[in-house]
PDB file of N, CA and C in Angstrom:
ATOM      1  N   UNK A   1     -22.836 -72.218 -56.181  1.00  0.00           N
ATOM      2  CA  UNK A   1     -23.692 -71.545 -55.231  1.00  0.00           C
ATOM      3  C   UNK A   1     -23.435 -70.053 -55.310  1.00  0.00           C
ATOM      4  N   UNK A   2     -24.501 -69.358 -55.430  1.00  0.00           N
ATOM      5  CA  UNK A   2     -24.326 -67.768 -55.277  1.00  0.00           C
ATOM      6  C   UNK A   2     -24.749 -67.251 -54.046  1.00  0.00           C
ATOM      7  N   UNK A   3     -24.011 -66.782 -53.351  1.00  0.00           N
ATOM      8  CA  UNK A   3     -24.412 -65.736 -51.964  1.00  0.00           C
ATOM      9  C   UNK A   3     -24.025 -63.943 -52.625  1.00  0.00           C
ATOM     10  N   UNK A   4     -25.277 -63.572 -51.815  1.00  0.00           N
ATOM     11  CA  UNK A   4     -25.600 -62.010 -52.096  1.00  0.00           C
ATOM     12  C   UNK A   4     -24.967 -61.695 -50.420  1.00  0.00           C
ATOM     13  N   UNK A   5     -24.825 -60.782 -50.417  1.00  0.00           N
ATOM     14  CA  UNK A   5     -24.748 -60.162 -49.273  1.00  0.00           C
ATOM     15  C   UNK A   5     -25.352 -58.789 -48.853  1.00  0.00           C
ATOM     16  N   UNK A   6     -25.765 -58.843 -47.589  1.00  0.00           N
ATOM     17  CA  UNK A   6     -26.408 -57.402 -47.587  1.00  0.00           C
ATOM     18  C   UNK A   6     -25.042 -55.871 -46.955  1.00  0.00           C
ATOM     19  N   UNK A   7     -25.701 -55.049 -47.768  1.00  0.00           N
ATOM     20  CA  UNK A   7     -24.753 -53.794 -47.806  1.00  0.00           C
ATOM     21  C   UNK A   7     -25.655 -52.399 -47.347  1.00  0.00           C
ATOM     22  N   UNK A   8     -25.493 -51.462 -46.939  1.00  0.00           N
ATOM     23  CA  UNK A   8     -26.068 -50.246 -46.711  1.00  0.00           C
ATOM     24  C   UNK A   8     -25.485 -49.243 -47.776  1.00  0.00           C
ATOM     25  N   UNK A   9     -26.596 -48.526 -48.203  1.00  0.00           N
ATOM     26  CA  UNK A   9     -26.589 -47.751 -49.579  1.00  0.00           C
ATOM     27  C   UNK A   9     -26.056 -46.717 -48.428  1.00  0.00           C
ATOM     28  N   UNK A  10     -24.649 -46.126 -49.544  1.00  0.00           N
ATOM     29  CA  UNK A  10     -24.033 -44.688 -48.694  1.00  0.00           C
ATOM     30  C   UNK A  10     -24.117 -43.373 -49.520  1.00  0.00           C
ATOM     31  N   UNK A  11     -24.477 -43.642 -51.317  1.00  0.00           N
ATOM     32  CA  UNK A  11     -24.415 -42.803 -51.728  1.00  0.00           C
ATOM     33  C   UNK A  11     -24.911 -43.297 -53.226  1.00  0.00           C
ATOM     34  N   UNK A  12     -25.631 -42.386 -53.796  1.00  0.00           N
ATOM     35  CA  UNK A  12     -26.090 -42.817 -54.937  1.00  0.00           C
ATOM     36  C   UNK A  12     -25.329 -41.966 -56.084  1.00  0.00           C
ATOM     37  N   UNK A  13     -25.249 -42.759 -57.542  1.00  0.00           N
ATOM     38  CA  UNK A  13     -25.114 -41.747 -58.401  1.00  0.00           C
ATOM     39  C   UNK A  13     -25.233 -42.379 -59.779  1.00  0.00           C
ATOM     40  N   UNK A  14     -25.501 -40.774 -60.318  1.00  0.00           N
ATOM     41  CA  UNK A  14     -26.329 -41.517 -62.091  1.00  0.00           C
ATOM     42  C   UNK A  14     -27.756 -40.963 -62.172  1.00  0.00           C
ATOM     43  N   UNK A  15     -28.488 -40.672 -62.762  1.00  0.00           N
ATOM     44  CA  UNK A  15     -30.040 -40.358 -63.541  1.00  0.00           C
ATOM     45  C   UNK A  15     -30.218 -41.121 -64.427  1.00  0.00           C
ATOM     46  N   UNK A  16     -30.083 -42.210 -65.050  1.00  0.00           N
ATOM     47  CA  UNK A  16     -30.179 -43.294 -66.003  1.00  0.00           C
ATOM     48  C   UNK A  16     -30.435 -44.182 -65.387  1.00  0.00           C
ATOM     49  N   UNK A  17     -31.700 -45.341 -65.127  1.00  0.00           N
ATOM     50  CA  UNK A  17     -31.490 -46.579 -64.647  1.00  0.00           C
ATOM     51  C   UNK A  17     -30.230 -47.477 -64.386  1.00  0.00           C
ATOM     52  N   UNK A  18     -30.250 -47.497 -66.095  1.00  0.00           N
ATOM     53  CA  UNK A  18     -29.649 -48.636 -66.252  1.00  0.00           C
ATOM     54  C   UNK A  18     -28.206 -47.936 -66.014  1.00  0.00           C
ATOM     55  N   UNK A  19     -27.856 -46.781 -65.719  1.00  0.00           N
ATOM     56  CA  UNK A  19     -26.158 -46.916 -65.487  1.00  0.00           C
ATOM     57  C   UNK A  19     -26.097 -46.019 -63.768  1.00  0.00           C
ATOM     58  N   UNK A  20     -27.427 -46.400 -63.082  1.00  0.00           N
ATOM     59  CA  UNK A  20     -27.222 -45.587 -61.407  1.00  0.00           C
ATOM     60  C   UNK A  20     -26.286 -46.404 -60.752  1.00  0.00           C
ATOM     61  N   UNK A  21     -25.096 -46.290 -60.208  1.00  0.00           N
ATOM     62  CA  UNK A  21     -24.370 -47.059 -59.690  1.00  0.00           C
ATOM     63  C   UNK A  21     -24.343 -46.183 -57.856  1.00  0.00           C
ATOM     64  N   UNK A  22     -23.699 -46.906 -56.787  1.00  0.00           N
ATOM     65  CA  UNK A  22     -24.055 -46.660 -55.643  1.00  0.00           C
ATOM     66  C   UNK A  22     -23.244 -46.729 -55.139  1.00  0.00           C
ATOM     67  N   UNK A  23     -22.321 -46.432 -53.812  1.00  0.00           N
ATOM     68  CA  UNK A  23     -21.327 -46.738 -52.578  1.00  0.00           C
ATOM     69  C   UNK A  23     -22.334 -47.433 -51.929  1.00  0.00           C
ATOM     70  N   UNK A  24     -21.493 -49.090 -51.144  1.00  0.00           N
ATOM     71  CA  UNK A  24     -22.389 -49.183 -50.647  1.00  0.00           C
ATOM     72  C   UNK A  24     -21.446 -49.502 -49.772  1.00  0.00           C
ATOM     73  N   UNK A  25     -21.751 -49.965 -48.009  1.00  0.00           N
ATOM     74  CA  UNK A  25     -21.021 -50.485 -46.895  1.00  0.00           C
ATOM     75  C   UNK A  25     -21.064 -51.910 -46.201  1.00  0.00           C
ATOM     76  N   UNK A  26     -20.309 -52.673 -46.901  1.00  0.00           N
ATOM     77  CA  UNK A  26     -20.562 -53.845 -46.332  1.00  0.00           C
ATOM     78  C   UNK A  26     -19.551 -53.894 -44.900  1.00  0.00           C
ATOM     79  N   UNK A  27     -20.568 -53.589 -43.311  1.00  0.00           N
ATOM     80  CA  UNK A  27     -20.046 -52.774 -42.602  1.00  0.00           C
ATOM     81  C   UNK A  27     -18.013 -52.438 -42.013  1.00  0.00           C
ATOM     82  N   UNK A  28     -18.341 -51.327 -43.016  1.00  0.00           N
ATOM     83  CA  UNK A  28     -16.715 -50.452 -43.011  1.00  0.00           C
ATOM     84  C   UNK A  28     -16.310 -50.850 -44.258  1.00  0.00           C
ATOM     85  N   UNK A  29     -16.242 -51.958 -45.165  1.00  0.00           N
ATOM     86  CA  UNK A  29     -16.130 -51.728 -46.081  1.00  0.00           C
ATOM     87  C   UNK A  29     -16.572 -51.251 -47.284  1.00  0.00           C
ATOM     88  N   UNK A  30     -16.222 -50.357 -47.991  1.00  0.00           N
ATOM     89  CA  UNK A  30     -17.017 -49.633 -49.162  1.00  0.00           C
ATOM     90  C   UNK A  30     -16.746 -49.941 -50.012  1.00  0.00           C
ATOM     91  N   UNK A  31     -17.526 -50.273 -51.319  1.00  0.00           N
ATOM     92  CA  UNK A  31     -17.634 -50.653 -52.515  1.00  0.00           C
ATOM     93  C   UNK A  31     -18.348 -49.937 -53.349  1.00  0.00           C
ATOM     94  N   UNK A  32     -18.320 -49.903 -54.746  1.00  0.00           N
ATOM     95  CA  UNK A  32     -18.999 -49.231 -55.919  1.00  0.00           C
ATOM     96  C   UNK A  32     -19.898 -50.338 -56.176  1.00  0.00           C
ATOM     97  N   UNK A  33     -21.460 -50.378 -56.150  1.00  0.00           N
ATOM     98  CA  UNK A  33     -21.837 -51.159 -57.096  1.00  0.00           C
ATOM     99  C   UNK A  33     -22.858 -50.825 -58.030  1.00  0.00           C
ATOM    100  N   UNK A  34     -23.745 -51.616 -58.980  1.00  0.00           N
ATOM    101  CA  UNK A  34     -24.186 -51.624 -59.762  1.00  0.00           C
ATOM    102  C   UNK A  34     -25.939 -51.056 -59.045  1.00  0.00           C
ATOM    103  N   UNK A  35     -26.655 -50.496 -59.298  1.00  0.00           N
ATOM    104  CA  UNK A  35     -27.961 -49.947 -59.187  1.00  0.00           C
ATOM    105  C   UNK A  35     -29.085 -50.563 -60.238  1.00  0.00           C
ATOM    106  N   UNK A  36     -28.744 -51.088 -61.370  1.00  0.00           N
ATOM    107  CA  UNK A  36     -29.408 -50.542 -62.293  1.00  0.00           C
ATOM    108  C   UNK A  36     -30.747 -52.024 -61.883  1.00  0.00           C
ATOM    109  N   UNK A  37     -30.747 -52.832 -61.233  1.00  0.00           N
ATOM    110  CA  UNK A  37     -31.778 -53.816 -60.849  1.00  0.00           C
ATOM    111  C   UNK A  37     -32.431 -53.184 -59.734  1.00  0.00           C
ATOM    112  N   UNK A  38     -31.911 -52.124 -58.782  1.00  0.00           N
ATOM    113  CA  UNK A  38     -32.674 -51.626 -57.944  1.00  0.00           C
ATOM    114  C   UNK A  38     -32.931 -50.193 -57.811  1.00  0.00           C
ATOM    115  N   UNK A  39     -33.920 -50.141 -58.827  1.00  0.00           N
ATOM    116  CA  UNK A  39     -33.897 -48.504 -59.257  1.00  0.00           C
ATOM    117  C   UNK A  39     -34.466 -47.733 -57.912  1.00  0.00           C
ATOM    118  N   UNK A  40     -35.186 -47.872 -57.093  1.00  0.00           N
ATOM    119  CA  UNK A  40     -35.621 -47.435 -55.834  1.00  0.00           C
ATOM    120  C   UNK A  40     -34.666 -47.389 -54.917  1.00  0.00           C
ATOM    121  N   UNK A  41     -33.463 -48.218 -54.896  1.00  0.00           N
ATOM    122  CA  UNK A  41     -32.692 -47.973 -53.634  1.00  0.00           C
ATOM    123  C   UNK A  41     -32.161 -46.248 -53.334  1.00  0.00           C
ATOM    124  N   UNK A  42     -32.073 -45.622 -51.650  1.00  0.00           N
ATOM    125  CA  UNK A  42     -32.044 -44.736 -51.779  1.00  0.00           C
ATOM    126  C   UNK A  42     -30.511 -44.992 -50.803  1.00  0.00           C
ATOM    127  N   UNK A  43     -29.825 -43.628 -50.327  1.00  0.00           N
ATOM    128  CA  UNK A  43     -29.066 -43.796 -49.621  1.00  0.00           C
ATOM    129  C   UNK A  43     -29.533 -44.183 -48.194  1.00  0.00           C
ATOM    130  N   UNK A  44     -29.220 -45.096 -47.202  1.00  0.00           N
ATOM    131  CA  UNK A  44     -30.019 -45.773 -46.260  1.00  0.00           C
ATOM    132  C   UNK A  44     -30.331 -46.832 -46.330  1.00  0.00           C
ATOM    133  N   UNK A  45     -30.596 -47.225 -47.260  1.00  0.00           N
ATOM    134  CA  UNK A  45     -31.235 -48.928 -48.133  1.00  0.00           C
ATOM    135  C   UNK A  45     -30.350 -49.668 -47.602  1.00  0.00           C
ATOM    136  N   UNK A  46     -30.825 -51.149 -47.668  1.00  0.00           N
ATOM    137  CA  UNK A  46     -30.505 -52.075 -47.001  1.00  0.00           C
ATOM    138  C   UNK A  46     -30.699 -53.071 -48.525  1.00  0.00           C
ATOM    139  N   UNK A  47     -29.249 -53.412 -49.390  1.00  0.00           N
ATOM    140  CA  UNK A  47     -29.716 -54.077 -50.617  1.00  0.00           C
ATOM    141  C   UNK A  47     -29.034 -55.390 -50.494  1.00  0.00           C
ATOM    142  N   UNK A  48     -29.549 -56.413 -51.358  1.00  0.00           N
ATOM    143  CA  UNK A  48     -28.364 -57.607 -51.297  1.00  0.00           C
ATOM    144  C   UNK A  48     -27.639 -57.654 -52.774  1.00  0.00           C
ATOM    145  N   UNK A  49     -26.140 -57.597 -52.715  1.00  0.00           N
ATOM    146  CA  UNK A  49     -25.224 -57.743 -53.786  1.00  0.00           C
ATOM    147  C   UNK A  49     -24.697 -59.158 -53.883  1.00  0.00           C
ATOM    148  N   UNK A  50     -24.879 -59.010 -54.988  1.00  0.00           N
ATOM    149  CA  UNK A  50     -23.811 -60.340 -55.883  1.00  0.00           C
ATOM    150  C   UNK A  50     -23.059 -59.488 -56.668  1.00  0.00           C
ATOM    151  N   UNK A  51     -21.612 -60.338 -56.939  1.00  0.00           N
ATOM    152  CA  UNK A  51     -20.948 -59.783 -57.972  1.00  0.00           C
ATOM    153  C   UNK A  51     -21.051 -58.568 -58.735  1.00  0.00           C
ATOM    154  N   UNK A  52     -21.298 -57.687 -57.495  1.00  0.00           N
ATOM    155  CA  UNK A  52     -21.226 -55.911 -57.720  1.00  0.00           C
ATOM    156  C   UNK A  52     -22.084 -55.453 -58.052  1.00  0.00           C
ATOM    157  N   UNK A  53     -23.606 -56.300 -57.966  1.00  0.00           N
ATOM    158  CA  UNK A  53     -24.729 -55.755 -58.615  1.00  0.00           C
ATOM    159  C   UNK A  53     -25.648 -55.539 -57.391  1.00  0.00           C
ATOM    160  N   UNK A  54     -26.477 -54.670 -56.868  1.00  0.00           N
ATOM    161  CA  UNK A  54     -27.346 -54.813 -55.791  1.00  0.00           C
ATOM    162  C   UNK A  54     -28.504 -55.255 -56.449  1.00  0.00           C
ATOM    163  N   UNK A  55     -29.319 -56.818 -55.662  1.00  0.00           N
ATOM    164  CA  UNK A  55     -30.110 -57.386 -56.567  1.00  0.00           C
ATOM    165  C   UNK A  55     -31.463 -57.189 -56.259  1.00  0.00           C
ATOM    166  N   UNK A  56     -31.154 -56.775 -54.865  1.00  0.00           N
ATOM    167  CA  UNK A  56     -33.009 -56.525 -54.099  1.00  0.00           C
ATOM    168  C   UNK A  56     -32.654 -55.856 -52.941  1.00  0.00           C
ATOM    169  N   UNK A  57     -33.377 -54.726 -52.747  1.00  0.00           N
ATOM    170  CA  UNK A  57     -33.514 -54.001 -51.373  1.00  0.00           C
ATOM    171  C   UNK A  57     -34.395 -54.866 -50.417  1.00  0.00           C
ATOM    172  N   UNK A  58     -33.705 -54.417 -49.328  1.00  0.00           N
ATOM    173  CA  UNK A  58     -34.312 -55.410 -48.095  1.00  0.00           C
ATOM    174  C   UNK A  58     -34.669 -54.544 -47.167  1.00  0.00           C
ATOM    175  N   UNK A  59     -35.567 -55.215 -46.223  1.00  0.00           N
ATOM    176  CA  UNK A  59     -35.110 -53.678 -44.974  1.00  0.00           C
ATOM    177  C   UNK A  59     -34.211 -54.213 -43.971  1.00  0.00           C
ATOM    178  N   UNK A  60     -33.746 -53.315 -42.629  1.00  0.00           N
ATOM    179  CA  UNK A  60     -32.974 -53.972 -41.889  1.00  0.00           C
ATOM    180  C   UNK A  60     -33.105 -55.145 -41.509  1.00  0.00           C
ATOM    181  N   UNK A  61     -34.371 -55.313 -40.705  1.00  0.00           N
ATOM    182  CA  UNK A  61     -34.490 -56.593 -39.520  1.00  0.00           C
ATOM    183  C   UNK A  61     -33.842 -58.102 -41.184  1.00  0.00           C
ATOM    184  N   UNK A  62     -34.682 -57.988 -42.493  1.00  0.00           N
ATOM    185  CA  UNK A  62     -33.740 -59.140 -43.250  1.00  0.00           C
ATOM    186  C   UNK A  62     -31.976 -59.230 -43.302  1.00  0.00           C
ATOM    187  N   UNK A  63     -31.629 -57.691 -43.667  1.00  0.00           N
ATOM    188  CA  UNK A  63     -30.331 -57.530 -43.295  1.00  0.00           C
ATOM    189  C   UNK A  63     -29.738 -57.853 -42.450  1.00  0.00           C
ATOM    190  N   UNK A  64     -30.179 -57.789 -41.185  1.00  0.00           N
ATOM    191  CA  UNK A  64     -29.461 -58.228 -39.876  1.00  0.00           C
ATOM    192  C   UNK A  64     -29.777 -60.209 -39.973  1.00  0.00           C
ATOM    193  N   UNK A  65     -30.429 -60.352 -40.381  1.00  0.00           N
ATOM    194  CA  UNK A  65     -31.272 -61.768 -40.364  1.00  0.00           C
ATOM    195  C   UNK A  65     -30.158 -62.288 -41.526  1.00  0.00           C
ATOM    196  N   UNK A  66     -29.632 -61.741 -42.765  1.00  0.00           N
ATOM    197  CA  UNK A  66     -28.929 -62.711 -43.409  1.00  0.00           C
ATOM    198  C   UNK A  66     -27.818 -62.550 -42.549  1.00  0.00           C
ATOM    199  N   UNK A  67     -26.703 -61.311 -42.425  1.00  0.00           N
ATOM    200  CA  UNK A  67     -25.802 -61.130 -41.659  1.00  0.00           C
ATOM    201  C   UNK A  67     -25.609 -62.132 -40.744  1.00  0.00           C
ATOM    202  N   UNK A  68     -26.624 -62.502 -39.393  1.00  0.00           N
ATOM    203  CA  UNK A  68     -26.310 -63.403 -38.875  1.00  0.00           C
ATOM    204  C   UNK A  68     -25.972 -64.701 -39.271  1.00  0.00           C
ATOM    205  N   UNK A  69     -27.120 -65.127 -40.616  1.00  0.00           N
ATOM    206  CA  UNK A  69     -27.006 -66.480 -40.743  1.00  0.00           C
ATOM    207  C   UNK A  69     -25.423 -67.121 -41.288  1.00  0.00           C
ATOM    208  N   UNK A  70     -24.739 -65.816 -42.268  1.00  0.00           N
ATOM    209  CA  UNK A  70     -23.415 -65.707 -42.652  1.00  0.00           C
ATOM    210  C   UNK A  70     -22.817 -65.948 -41.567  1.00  0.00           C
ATOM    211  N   UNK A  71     -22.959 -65.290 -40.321  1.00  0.00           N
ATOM    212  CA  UNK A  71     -21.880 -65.085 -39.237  1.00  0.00           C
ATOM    213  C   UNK A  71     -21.648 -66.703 -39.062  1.00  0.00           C
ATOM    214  N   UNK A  72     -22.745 -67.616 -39.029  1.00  0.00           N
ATOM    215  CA  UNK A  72     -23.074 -68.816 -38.321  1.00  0.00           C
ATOM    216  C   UNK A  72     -22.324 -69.596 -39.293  1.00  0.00           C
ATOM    217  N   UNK A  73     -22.168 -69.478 -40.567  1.00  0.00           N
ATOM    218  CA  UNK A  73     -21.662 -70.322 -41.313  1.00  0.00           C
ATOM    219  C   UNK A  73     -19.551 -70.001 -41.502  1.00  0.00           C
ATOM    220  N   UNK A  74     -19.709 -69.173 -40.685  1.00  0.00           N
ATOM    221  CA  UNK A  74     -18.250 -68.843 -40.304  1.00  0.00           C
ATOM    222  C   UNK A  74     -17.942 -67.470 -41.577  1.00  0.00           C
ATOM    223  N   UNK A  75     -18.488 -66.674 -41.943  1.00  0.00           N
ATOM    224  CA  UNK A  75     -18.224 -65.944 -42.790  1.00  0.00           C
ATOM    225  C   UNK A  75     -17.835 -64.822 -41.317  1.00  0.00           C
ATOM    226  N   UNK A  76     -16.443 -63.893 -41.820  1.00  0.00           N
ATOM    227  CA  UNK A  76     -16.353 -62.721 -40.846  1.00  0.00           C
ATOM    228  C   UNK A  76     -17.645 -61.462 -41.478  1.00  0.00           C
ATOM    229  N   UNK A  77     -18.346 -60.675 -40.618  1.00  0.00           N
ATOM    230  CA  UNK A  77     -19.183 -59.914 -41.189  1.00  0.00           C
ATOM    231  C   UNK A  77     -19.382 -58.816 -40.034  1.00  0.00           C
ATOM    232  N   UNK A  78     -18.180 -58.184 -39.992  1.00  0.00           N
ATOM    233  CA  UNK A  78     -18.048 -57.047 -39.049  1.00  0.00           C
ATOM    234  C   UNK A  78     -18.891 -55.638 -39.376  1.00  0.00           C
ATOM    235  N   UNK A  79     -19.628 -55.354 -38.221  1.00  0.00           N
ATOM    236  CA  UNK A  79     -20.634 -53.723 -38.614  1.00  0.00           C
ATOM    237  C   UNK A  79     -21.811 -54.604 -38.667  1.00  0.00           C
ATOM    238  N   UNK A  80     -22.565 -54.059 -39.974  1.00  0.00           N
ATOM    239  CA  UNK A  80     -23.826 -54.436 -40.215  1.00  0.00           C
ATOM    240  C   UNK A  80     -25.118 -53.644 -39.809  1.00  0.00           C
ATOM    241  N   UNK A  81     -26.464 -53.930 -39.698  1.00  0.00           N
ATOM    242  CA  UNK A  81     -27.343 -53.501 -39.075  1.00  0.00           C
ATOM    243  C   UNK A  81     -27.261 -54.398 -37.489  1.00  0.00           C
TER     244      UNK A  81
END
C-alpha cells in the first residue's frame, strides 16, 4: 500500500523541471522533496508526497480532508491546514 501525504510548499528551488526540488512542511516538520512531477507547485501549495516526491498539488479543504482521514486511522499528524 502507498500513502502520500499532504505537505505545504515552504520554498522552492531549481529552474529545470526535472531537477526543481522544494521544502516542504509536513506540519513543523520540514523536508526536501522532489518537484519535478509538480512543475506548478508554488510556495503555499498544498502537494501530496510519497517517498520524497510531491505527486499532485491539492488545495487546502483536500489537504485538511486527507489529514483528517490519517488522523482517524491513528496516524499522529500534528499542524496541517
Amino acid at each position: 500500500m502507498c500513502l502520500a501525504a499532504p505537505a505545504r510548499v515552504q520554498e522552492v528551488r531549481g529552474e529545470e523541471p526535472e531537477f526543481r526540488c522544494g521544502i516542504v512542511d509536513f506540519g513543523g516538520v520540514r523536508r526536501e522533496v522532489s518537484l519535478a512531477f509538480t512543475p506548478g507547485a508554488r510556495p503555499g501549495d498544498y502537494v501530496l508526497v510519497h517517498a520524497g516526491f510531491a505527486l499532485e498539488v491539492v488545495d487546502e479543504r483536500e489537504a485538511a480532508e486527507r489529514l483528517a482521514a490519517l488522523r482517524a486511522l491513528g496516524f499522529d499528524t500534528d499542524g496541517g491546514p
